[in-house]
PDB file of N, CA and C in Angstrom:
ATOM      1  N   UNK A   1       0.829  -1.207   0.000  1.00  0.00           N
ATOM      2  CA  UNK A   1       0.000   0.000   0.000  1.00  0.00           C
ATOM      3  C   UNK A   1       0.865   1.260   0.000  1.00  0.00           C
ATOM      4  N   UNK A   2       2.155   1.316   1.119  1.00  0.00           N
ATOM      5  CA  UNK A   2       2.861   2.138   0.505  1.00  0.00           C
ATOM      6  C   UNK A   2       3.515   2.859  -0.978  1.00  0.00           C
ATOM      7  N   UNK A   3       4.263   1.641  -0.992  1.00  0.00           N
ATOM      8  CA  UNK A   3       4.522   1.596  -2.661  1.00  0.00           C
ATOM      9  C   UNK A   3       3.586   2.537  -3.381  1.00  0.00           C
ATOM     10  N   UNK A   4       1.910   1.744  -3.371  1.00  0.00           N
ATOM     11  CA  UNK A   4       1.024   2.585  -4.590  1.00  0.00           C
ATOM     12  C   UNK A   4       0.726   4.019  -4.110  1.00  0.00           C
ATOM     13  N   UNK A   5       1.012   4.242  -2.893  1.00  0.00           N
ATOM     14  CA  UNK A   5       0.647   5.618  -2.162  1.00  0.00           C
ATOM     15  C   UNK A   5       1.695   6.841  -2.820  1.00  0.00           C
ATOM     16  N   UNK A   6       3.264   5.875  -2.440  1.00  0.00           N
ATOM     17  CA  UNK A   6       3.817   6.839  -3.176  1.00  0.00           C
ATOM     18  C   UNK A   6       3.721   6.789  -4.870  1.00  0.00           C
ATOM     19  N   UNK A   7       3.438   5.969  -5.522  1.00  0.00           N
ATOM     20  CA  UNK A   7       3.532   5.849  -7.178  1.00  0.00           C
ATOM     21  C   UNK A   7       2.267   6.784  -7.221  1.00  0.00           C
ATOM     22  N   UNK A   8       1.215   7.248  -6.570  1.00  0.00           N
ATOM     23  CA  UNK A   8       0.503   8.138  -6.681  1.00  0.00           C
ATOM     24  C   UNK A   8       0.842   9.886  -6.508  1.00  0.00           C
ATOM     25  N   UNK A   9       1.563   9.840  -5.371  1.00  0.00           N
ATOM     26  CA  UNK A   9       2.071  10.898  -5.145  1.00  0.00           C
ATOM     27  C   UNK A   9       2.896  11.837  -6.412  1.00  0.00           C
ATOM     28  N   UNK A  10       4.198  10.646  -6.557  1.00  0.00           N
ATOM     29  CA  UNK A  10       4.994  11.022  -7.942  1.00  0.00           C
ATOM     30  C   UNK A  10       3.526  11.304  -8.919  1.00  0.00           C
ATOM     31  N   UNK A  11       2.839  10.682  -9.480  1.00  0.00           N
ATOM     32  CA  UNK A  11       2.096  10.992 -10.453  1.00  0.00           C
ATOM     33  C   UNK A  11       1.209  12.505 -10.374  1.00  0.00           C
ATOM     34  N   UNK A  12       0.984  12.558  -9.225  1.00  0.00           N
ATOM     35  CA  UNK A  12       0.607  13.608  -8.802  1.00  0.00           C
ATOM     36  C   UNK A  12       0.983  15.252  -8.854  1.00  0.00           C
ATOM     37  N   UNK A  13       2.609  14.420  -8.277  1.00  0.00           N
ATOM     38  CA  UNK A  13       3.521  15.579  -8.625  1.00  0.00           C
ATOM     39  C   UNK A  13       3.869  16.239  -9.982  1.00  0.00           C
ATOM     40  N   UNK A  14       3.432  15.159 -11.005  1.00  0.00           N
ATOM     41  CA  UNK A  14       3.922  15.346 -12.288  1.00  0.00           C
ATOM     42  C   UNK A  14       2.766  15.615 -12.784  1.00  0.00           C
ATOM     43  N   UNK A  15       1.418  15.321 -12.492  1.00  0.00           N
ATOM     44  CA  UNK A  15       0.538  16.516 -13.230  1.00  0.00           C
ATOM     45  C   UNK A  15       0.272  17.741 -12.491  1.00  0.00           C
ATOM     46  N   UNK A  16       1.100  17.951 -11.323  1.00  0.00           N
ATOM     47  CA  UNK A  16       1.046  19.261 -10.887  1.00  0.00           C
ATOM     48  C   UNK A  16       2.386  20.247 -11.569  1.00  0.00           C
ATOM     49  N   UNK A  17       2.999  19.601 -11.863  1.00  0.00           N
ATOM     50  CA  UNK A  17       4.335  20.004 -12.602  1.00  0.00           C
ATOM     51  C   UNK A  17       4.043  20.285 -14.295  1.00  0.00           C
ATOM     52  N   UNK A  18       3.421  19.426 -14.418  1.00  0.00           N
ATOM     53  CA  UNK A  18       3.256  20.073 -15.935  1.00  0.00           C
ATOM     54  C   UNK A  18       1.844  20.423 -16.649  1.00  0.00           C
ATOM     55  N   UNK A  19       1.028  21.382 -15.573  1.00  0.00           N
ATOM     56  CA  UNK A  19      -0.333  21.767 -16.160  1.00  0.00           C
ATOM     57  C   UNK A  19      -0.352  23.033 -15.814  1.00  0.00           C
ATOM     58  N   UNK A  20      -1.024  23.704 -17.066  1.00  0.00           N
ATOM     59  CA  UNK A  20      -0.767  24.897 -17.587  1.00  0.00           C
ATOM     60  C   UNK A  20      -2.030  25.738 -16.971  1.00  0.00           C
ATOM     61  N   UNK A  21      -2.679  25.237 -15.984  1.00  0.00           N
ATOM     62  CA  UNK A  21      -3.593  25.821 -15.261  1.00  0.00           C
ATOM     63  C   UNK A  21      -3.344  26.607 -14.738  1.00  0.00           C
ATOM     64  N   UNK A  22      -3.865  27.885 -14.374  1.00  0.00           N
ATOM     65  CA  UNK A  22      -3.194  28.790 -13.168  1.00  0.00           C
ATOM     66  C   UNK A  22      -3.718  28.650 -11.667  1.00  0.00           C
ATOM     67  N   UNK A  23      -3.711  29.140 -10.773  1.00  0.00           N
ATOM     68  CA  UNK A  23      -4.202  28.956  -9.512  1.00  0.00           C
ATOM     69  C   UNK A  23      -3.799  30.286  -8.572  1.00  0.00           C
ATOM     70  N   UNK A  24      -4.745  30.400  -8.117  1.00  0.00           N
ATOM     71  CA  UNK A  24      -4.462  31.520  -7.065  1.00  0.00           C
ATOM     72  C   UNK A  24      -3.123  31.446  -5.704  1.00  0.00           C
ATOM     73  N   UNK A  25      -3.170  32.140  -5.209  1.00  0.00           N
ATOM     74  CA  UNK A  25      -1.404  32.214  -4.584  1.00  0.00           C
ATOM     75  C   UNK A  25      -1.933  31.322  -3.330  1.00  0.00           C
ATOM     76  N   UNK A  26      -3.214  31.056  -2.885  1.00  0.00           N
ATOM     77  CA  UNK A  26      -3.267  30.493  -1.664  1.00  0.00           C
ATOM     78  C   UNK A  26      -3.338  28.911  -2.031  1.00  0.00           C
ATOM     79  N   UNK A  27      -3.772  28.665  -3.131  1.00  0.00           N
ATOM     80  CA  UNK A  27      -3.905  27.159  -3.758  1.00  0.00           C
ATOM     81  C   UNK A  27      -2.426  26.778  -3.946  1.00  0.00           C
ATOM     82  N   UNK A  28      -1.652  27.958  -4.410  1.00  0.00           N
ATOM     83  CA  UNK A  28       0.009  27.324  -4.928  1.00  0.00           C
ATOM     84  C   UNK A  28       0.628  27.020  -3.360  1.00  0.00           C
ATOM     85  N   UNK A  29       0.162  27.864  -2.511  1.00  0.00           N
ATOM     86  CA  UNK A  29       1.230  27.558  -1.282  1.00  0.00           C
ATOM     87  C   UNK A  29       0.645  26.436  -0.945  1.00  0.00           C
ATOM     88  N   UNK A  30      -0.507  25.785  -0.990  1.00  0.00           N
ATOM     89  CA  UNK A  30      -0.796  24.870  -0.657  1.00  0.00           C
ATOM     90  C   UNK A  30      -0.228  23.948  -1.344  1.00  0.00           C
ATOM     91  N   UNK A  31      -0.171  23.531  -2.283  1.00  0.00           N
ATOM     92  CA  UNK A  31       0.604  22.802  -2.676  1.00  0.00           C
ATOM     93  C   UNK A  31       1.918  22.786  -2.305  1.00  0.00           C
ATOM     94  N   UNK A  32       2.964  23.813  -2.612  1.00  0.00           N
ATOM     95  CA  UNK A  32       4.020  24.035  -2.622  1.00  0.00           C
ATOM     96  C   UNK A  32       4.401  23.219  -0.664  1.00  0.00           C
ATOM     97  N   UNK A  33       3.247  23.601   0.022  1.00  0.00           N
ATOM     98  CA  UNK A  33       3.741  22.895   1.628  1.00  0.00           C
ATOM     99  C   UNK A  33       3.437  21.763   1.719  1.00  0.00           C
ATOM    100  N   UNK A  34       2.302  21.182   1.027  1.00  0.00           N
ATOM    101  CA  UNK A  34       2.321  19.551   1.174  1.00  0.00           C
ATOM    102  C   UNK A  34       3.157  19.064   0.496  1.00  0.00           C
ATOM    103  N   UNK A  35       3.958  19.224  -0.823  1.00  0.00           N
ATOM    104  CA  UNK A  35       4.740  18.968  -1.276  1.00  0.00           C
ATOM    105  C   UNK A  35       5.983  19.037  -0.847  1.00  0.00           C
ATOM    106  N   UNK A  36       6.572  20.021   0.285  1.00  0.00           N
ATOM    107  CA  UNK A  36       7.981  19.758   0.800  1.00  0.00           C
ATOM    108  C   UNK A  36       7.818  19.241   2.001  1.00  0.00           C
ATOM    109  N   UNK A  37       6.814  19.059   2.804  1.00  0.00           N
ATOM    110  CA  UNK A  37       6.477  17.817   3.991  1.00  0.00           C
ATOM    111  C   UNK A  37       6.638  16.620   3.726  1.00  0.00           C
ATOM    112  N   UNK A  38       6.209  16.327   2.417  1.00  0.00           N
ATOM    113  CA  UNK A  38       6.082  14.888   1.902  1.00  0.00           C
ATOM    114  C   UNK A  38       7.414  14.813   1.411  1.00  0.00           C
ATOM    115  N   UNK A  39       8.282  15.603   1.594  1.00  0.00           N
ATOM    116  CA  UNK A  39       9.636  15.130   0.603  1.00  0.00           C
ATOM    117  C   UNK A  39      10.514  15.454   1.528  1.00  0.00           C
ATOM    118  N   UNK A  40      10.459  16.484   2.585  1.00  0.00           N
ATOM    119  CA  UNK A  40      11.409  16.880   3.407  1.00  0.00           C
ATOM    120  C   UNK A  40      12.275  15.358   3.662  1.00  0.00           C
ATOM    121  N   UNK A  41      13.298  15.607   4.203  1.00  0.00           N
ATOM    122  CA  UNK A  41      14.523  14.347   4.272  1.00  0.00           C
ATOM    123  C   UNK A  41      14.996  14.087   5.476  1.00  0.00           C
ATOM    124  N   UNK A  42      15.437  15.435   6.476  1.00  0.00           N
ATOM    125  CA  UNK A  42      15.902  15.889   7.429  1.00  0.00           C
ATOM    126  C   UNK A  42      15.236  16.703   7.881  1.00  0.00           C
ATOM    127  N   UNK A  43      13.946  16.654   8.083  1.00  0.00           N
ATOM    128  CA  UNK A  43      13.285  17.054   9.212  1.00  0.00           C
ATOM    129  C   UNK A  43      12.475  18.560   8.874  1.00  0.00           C
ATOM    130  N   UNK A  44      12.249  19.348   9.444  1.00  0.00           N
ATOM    131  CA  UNK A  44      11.275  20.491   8.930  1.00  0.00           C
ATOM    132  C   UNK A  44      12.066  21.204   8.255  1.00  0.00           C
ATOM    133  N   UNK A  45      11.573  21.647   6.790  1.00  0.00           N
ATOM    134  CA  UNK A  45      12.190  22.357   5.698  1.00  0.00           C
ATOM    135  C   UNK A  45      11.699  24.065   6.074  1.00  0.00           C
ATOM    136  N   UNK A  46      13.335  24.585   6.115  1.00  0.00           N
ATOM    137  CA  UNK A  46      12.850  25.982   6.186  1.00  0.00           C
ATOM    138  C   UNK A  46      13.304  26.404   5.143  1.00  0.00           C
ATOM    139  N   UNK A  47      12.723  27.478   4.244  1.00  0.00           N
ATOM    140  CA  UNK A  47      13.078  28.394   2.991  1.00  0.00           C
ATOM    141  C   UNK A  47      13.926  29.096   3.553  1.00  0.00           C
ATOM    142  N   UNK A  48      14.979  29.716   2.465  1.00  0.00           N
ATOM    143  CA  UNK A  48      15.818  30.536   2.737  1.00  0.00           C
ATOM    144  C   UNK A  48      15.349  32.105   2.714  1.00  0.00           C
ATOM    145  N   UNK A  49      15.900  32.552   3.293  1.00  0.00           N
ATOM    146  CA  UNK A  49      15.269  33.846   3.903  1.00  0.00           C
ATOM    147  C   UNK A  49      15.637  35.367   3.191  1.00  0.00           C
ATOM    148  N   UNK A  50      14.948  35.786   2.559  1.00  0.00           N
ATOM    149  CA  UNK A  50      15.355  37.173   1.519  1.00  0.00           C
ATOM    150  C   UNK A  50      15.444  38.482   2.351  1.00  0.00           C
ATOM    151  N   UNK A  51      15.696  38.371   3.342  1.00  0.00           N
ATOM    152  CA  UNK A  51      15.632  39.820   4.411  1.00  0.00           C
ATOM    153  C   UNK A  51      14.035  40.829   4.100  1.00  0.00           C
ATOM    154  N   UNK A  52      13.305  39.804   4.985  1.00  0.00           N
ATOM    155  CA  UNK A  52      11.899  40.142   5.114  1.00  0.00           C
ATOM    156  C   UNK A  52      11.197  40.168   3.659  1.00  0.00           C
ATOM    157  N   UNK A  53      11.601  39.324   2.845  1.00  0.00           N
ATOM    158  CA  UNK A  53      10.792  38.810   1.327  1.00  0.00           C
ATOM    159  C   UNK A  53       9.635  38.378   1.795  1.00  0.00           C
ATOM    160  N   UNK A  54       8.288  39.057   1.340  1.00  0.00           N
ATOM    161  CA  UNK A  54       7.385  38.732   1.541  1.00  0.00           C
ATOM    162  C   UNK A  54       6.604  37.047   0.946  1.00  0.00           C
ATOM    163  N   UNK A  55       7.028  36.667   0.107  1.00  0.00           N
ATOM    164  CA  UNK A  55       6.942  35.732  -0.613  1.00  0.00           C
ATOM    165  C   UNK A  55       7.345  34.282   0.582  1.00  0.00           C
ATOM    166  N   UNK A  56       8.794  34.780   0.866  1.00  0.00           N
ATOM    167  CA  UNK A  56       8.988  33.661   1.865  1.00  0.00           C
ATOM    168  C   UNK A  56       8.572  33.902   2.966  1.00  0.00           C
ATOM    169  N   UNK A  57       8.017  34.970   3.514  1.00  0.00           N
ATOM    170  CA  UNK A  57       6.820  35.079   4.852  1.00  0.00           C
ATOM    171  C   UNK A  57       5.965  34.007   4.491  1.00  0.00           C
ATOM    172  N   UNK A  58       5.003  34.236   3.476  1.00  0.00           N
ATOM    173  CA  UNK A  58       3.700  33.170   3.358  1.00  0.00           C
ATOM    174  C   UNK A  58       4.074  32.004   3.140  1.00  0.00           C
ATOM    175  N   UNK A  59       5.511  31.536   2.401  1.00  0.00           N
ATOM    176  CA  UNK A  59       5.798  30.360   2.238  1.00  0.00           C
ATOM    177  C   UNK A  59       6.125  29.738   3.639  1.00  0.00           C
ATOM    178  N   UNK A  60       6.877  30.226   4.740  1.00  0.00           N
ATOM    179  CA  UNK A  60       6.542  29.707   5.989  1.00  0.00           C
ATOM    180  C   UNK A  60       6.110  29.793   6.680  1.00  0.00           C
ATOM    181  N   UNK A  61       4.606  30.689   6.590  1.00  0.00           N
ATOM    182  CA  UNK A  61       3.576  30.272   7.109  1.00  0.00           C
ATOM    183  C   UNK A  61       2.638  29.090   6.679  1.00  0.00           C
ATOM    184  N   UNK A  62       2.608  28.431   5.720  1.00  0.00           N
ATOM    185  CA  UNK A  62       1.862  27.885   4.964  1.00  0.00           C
ATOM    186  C   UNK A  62       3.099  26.545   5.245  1.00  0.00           C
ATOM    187  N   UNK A  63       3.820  26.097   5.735  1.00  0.00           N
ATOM    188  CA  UNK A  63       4.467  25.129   6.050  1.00  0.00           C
ATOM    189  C   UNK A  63       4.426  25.004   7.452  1.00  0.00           C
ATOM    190  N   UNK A  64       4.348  26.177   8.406  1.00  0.00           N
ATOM    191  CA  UNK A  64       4.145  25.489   9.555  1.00  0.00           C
ATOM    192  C   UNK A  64       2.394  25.298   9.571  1.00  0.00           C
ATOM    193  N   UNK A  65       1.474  25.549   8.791  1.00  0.00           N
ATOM    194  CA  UNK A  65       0.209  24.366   8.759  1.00  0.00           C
ATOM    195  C   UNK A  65       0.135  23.432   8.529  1.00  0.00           C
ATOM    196  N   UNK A  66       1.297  22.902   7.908  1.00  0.00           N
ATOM    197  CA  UNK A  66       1.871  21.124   7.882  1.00  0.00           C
ATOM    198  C   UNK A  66       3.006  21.113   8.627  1.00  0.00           C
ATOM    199  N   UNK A  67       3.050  21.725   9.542  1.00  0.00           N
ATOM    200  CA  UNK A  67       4.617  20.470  10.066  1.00  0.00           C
ATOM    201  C   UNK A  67       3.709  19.697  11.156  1.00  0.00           C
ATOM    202  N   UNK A  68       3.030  19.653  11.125  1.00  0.00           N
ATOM    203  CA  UNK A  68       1.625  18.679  12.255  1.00  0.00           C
ATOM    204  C   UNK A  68       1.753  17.142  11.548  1.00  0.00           C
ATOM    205  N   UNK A  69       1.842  17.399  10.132  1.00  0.00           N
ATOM    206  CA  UNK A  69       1.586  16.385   9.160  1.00  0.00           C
ATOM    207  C   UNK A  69       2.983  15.078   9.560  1.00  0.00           C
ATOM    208  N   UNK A  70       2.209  13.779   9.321  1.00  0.00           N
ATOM    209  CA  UNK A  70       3.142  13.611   8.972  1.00  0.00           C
ATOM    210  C   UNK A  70       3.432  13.251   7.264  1.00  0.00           C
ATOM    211  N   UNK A  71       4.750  12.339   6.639  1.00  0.00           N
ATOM    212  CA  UNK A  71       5.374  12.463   4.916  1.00  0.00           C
ATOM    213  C   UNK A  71       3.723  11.904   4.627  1.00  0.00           C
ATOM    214  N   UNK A  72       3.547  11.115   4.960  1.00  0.00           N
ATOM    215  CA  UNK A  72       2.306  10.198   4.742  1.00  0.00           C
ATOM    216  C   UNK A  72       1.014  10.707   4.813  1.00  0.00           C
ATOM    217  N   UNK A  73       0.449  11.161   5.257  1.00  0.00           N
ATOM    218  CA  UNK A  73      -0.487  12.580   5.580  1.00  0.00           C
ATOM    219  C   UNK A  73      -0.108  13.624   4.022  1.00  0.00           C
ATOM    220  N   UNK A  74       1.065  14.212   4.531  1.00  0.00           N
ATOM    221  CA  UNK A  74       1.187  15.028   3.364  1.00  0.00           C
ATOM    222  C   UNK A  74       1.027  15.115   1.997  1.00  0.00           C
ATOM    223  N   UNK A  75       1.710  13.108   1.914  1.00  0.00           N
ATOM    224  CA  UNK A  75       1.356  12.679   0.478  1.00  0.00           C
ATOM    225  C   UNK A  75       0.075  12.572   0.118  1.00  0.00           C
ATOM    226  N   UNK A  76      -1.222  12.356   0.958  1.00  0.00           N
ATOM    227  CA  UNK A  76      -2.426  11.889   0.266  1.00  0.00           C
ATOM    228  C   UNK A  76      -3.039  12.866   0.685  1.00  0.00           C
ATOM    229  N   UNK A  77      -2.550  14.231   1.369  1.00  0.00           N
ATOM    230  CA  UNK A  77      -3.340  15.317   0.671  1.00  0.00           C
ATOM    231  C   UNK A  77      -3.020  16.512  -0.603  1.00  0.00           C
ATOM    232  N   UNK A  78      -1.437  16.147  -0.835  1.00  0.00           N
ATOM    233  CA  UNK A  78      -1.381  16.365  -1.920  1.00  0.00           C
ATOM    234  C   UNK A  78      -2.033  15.972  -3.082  1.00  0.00           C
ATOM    235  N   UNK A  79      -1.769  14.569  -3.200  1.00  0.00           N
ATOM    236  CA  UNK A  79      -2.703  14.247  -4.170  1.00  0.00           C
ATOM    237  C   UNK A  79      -4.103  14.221  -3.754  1.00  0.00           C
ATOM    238  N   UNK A  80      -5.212  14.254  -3.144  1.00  0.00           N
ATOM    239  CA  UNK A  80      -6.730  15.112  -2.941  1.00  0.00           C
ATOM    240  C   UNK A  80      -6.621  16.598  -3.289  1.00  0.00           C
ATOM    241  N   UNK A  81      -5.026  17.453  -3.368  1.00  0.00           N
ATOM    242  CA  UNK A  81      -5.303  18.727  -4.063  1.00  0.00           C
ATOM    243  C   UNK A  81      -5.129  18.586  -5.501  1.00  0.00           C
ATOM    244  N   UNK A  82      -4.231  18.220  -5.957  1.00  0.00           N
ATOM    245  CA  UNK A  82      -4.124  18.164  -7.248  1.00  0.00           C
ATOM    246  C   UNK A  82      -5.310  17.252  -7.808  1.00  0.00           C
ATOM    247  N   UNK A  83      -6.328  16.469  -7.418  1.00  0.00           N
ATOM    248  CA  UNK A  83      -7.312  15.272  -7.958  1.00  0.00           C
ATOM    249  C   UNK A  83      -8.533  16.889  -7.762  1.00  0.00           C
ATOM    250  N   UNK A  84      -8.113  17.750  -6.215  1.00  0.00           N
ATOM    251  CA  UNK A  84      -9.818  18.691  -6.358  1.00  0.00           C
ATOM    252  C   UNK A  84      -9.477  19.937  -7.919  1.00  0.00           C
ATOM    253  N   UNK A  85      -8.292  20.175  -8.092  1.00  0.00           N
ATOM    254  CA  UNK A  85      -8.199  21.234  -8.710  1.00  0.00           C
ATOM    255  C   UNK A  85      -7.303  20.604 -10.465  1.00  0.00           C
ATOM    256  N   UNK A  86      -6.549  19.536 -10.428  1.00  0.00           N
ATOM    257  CA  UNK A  86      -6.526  19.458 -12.063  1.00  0.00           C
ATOM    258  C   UNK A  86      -6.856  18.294 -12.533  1.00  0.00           C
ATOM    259  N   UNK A  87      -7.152  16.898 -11.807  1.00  0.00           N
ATOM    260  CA  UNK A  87      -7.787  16.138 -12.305  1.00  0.00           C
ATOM    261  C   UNK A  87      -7.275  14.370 -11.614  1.00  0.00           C
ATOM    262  N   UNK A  88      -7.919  13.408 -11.779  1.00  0.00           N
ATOM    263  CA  UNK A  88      -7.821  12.057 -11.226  1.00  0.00           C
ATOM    264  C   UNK A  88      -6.728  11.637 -11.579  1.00  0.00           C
ATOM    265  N   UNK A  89      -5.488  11.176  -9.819  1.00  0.00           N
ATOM    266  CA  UNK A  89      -4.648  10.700 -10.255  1.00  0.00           C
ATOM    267  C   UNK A  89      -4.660   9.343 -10.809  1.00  0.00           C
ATOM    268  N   UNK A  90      -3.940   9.001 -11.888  1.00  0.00           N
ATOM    269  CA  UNK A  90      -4.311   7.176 -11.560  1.00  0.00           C
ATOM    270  C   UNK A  90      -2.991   6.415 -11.443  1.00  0.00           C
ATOM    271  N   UNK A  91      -3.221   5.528 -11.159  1.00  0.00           N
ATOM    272  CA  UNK A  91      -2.005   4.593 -10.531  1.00  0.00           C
ATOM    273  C   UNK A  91      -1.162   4.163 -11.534  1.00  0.00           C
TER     274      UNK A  91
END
């Protein structure tokens, strides 16, 4: 079950990677934080910091609403975002 959890995820990732849809900035951070929870390696991923870049403000805010998560969690709500907003992953 793992296995297909992650072969979903990757698939996931890759129609989130290559669809030409646009999305509003609160849908991208969403993604963008379940996506580095589920991949983080070493533990909570912090962005690098642009001396008060607003961009990376929301990006770590929108990651500490997943560091609750755990990789596994993260992965299958990634893919429930990418399945609500570009379409059915399949295995």
């Amino acid at each position: 079950m793992e296995q297909e959890n992650k072969a979903r995820f990757l698939k996931a990732y890759e129609m989130a990677s290559n669809t030409d849809r646009q999305f509003p900035p609160d849908v991208m951070l969403h993604f963008y934080a379940l996506y580095k929870r589920a991949t983080e390696q070493n533990g909570f991923y912090i962005p690098p910091s642009n001396n008060g870049d607003i961009r990376s403000a929301f990006k770590m805010n929108a990651l500490f609403q997943v560091k609750e998560l755990s990789k596994a969690e993260a992965e299958k709500m990634y893919i429930e975002l990418v399945e609500e907003h570009i379409g059915e992953v399949s295995n």
